[in-house]
N, C-alpha and C. Protein backbone atom coordinates (compact mmCIF):
# COMPACT_ATOMS: atom_id res chain seq x y z
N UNK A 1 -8.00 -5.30 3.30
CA UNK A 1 -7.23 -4.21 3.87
C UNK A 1 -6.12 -3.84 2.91
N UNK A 2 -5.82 -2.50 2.49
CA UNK A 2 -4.93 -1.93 1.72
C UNK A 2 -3.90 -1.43 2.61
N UNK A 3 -1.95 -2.08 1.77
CA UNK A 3 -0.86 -1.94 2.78
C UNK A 3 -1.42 -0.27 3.18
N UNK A 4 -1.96 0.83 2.75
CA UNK A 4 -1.76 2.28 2.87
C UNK A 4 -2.80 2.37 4.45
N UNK A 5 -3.13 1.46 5.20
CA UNK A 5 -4.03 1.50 6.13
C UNK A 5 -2.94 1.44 7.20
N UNK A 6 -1.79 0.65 6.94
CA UNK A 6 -1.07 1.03 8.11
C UNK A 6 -0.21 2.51 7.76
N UNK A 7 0.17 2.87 7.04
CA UNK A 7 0.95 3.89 6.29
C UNK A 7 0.07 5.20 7.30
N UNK A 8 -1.15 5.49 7.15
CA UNK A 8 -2.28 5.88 7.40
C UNK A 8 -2.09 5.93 9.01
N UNK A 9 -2.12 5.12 9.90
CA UNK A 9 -1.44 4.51 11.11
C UNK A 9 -0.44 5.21 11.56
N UNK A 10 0.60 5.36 10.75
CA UNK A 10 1.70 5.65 11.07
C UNK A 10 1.98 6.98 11.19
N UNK A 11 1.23 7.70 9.80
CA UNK A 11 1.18 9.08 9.93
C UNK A 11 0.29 9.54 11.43
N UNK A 12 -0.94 9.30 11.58
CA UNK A 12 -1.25 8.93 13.04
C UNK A 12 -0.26 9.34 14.33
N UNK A 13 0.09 8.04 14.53
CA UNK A 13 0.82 7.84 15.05
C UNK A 13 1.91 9.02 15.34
N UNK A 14 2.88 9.33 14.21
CA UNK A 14 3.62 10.78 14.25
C UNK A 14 2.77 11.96 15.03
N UNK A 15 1.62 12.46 14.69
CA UNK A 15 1.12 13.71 14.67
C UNK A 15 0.21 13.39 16.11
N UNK A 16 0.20 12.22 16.81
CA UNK A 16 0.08 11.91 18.29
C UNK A 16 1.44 12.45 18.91
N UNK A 17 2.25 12.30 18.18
CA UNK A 17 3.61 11.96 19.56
C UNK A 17 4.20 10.81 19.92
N UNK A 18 3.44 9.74 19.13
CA UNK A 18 3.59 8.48 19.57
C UNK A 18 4.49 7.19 18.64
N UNK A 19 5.58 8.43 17.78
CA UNK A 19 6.32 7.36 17.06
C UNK A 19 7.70 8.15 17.12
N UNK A 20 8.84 7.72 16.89
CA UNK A 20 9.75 7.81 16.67
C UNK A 20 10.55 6.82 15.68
N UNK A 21 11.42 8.21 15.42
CA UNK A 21 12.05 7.27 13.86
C UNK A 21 13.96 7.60 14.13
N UNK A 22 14.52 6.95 13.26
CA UNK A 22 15.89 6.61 12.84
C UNK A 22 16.32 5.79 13.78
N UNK A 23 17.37 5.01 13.67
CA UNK A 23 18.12 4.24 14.06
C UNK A 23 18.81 4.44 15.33
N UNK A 24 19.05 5.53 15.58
CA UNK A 24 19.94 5.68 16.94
C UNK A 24 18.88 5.93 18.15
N UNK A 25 17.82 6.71 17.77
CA UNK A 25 16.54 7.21 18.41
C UNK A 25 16.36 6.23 18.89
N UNK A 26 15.62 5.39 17.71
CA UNK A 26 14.91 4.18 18.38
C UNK A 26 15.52 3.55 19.50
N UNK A 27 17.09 3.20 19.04
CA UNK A 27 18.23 2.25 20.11
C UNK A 27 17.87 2.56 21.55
N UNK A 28 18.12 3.95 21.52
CA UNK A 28 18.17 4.76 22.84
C UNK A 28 16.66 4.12 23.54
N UNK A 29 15.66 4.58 22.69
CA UNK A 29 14.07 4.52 23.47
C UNK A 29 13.43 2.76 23.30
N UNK A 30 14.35 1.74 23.04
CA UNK A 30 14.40 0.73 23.48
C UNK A 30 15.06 0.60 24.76
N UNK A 31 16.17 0.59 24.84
CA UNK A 31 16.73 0.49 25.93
C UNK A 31 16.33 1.13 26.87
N UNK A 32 15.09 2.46 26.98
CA UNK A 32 14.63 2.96 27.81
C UNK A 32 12.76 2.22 28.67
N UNK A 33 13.42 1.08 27.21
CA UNK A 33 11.63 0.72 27.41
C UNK A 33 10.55 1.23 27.23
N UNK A 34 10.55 2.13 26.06
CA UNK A 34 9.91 2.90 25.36
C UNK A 34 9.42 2.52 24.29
N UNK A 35 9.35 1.78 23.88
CA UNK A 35 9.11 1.21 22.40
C UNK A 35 8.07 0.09 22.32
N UNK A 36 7.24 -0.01 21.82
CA UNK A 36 6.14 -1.51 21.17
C UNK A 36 6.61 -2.17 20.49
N UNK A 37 6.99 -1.42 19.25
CA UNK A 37 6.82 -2.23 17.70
C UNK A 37 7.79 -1.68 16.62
N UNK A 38 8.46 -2.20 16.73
CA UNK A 38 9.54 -1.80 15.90
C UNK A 38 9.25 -2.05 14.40
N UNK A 39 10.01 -0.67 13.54
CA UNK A 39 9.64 -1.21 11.80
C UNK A 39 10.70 -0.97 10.95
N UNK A 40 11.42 -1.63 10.15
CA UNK A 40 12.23 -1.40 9.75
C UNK A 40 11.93 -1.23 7.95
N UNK A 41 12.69 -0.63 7.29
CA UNK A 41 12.41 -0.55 6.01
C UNK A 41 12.95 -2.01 5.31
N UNK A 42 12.51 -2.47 4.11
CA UNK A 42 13.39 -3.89 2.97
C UNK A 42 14.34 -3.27 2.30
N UNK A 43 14.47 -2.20 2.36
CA UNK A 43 15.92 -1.47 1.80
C UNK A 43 16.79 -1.08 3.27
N UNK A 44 17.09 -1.40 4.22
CA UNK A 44 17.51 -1.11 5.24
C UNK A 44 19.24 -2.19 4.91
N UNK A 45 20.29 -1.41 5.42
CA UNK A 45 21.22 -2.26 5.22
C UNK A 45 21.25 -3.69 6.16
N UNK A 46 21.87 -5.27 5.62
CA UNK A 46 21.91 -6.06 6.75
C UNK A 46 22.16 -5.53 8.26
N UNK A 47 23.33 -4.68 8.24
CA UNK A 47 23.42 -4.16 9.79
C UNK A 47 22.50 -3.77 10.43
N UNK A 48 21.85 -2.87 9.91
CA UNK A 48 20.91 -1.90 10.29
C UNK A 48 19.94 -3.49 10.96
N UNK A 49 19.24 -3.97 9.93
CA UNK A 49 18.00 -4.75 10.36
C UNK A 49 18.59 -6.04 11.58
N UNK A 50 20.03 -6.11 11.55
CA UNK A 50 20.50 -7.30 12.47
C UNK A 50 20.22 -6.48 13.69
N UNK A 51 20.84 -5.00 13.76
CA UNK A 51 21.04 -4.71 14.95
C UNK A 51 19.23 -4.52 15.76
N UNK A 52 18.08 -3.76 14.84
CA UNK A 52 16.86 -4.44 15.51
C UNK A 52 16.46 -5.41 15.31
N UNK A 53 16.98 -6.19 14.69
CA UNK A 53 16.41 -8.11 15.35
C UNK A 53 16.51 -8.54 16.64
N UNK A 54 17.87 -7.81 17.24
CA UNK A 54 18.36 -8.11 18.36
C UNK A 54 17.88 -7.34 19.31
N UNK A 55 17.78 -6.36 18.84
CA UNK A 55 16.97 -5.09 20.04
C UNK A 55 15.61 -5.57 20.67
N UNK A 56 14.95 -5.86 18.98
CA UNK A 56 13.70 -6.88 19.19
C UNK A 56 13.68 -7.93 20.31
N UNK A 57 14.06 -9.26 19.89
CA UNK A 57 14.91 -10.25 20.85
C UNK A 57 15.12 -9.69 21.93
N UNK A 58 15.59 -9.17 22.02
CA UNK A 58 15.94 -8.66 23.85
C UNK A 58 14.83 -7.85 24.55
N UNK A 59 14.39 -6.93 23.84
CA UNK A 59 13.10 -6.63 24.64
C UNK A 59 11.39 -7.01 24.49
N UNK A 60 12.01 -8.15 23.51
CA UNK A 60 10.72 -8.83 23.34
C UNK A 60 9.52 -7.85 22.76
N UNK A 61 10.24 -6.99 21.47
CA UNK A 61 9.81 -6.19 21.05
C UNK A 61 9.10 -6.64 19.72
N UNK A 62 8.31 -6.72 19.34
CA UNK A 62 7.78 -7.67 17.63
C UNK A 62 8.60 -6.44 16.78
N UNK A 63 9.41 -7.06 15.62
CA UNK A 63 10.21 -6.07 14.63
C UNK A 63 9.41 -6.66 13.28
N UNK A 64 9.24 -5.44 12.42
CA UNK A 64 8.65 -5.90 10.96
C UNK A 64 9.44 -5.30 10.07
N UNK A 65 9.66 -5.96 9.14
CA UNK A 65 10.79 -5.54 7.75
C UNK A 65 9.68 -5.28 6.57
N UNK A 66 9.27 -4.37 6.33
CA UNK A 66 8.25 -3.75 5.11
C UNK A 66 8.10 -2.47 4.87
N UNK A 67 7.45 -2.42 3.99
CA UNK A 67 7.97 -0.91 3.47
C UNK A 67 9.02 -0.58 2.70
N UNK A 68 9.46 0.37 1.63
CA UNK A 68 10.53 0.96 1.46
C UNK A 68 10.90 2.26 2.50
N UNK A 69 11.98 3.00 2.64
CA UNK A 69 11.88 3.90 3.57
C UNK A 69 11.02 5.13 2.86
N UNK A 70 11.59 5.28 1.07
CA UNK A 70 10.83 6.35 1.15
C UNK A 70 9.34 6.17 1.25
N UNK A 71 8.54 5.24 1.32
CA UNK A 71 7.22 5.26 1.93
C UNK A 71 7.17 5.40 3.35
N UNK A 72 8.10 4.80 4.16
CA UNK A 72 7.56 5.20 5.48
C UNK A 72 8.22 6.61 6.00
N UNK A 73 9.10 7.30 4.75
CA UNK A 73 9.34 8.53 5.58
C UNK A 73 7.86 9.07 4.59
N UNK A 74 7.36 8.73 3.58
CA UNK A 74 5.98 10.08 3.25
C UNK A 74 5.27 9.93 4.31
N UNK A 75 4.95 8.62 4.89
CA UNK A 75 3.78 8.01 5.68
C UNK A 75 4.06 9.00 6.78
N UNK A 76 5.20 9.58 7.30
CA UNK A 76 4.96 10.23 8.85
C UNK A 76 5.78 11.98 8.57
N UNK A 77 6.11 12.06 6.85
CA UNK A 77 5.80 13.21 6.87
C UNK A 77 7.29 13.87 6.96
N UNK A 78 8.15 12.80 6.29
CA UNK A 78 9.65 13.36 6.40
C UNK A 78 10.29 12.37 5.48
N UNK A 79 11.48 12.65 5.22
CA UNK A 79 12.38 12.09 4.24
C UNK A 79 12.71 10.40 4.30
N UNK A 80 13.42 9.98 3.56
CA UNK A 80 13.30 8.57 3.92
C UNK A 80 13.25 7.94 5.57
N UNK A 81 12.62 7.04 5.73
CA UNK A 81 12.73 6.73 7.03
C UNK A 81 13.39 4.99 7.08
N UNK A 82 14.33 4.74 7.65
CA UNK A 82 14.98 3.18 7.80
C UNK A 82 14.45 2.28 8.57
N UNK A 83 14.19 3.17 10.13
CA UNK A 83 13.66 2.45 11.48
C UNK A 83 12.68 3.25 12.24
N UNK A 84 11.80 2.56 12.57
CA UNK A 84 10.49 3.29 13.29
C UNK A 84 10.09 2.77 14.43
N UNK A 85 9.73 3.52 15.18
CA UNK A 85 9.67 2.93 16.80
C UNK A 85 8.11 3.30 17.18
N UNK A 86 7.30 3.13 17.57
CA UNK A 86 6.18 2.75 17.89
C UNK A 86 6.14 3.22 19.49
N UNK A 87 5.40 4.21 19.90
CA UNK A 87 5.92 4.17 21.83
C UNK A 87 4.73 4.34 22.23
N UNK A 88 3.59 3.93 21.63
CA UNK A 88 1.98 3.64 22.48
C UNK A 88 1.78 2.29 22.37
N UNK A 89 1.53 1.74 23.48
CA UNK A 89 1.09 0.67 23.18
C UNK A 89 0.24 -0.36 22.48
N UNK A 90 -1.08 0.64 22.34
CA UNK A 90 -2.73 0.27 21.57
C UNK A 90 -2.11 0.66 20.17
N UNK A 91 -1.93 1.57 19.74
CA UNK A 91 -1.01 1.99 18.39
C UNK A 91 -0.23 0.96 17.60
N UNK A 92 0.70 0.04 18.69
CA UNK A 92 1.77 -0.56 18.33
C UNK A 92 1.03 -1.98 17.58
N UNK A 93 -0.23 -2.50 18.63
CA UNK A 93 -0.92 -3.21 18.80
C UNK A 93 -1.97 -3.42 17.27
N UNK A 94 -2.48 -1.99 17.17
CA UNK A 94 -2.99 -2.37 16.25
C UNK A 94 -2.31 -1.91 14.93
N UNK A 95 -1.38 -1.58 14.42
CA UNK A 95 -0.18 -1.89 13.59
C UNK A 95 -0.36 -3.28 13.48
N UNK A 96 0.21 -3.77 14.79
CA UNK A 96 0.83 -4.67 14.03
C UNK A 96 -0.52 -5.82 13.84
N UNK A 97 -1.31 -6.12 14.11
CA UNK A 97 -2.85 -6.57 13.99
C UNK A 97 -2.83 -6.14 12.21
N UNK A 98 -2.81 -5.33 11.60
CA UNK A 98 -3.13 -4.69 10.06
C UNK A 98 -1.73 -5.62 9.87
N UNK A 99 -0.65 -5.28 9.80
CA UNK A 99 0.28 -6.20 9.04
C UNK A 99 0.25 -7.50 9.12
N UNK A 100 -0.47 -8.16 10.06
CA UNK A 100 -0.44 -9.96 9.82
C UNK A 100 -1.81 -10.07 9.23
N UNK A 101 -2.51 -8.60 8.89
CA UNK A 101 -3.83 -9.23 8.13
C UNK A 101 -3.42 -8.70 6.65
N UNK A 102 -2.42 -8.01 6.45
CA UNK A 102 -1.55 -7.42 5.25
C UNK A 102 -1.06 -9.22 4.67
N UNK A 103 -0.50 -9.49 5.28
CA UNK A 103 0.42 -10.45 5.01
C UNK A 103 -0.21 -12.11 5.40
N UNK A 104 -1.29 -11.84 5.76
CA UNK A 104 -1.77 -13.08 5.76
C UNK A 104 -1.30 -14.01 7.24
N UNK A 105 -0.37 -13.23 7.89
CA UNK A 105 -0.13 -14.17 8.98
C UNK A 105 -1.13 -14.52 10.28
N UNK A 106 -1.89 -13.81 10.49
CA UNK A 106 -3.25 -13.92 10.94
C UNK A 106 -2.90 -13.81 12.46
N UNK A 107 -3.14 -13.79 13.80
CA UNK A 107 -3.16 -13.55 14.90
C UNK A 107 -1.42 -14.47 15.74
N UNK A 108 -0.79 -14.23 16.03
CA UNK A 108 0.02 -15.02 16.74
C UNK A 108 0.49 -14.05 18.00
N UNK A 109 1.09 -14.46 18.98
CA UNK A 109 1.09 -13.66 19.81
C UNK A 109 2.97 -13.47 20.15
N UNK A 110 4.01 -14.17 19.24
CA UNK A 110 5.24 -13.88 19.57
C UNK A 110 5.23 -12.92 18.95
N UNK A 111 6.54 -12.43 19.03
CA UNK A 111 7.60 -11.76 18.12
C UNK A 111 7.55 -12.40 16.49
N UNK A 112 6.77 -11.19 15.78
CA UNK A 112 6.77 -11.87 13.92
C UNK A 112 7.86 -11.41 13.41
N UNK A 113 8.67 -12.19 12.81
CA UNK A 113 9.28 -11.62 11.86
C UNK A 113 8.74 -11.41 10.04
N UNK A 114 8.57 -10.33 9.32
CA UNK A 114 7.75 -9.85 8.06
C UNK A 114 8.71 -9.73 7.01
C-alpha cells in the first residue's frame, strides 16, 4: 500500500461531505460528537497536537500525527491543512485500517498514536 492511498481517501472523503479541517472546526465537531478520526499534520505546533491528543482521549477518538500539512491540504484540495476531522464513520474506519498497514502497526482496536 502507497502513503498516497490514504491521501486519495481523504480527498474522498472532502468531496463526500464527510471531512472537516482546521483546528477550531474540528474542536467544535468533537465536542459535538461528530468526529471518528482525527489527523493531525508532523509539522503541527506542540500545542496544536497536545490539544488533539486530549480531544482524542476524551472522546475516545483514534488521533494520527502524519503527513505534512501541505500534503494534506493538496489531498482535500486546499491550502495547508494542520488538523483533519473525519465525520463518517466507515471512512474514518478505513483510514485508519490503511495507516496501521502504512506503518506497519497492523490491527489494534485502541486509540493509536502515529
Amino acid at each position: 500500500m502507497k502513503p498516497d492511498h490514504v491521501l486519495f481517501l481523504l480527498g474522498i472523503s472532502r468531496k463526500a461531505g464527510k471531512l472537516i479541517s482546521g483546528q477550531e472546526t474540528v474542536e467544535r465537531a468533537v465536542n459535538a460528537k461528530k468526529v471518528f478520526l482525527i489527523m493531525v499534520s508532523n509539522d503541527a505546533s506542540n500545542n496544536t497536537k497536545e490539544k488533539m491528543k486530549s480531544l482524542g482521549i476524551k472522546g475516545k477518538i483514534p488521533v494520527f500525527y502524519c503527513y505534512h500539512s501541505d500534503e494534506l491540504g493538496k489531498a482535500i484540495g486546499k491550502r495547508q491543512r494542520k488538523v483533519i476531522g473525519i465525520t463518517d464513520k466507515g471512512l474514518a474506519k478505513e483510514i485508519q485500517r490503511r495507516i496501521k498497514l502504512l506503518t506497519g502497526v497492523g490491527d489494534i482496536d485502541e486509540i493509536t498514536r502515529v
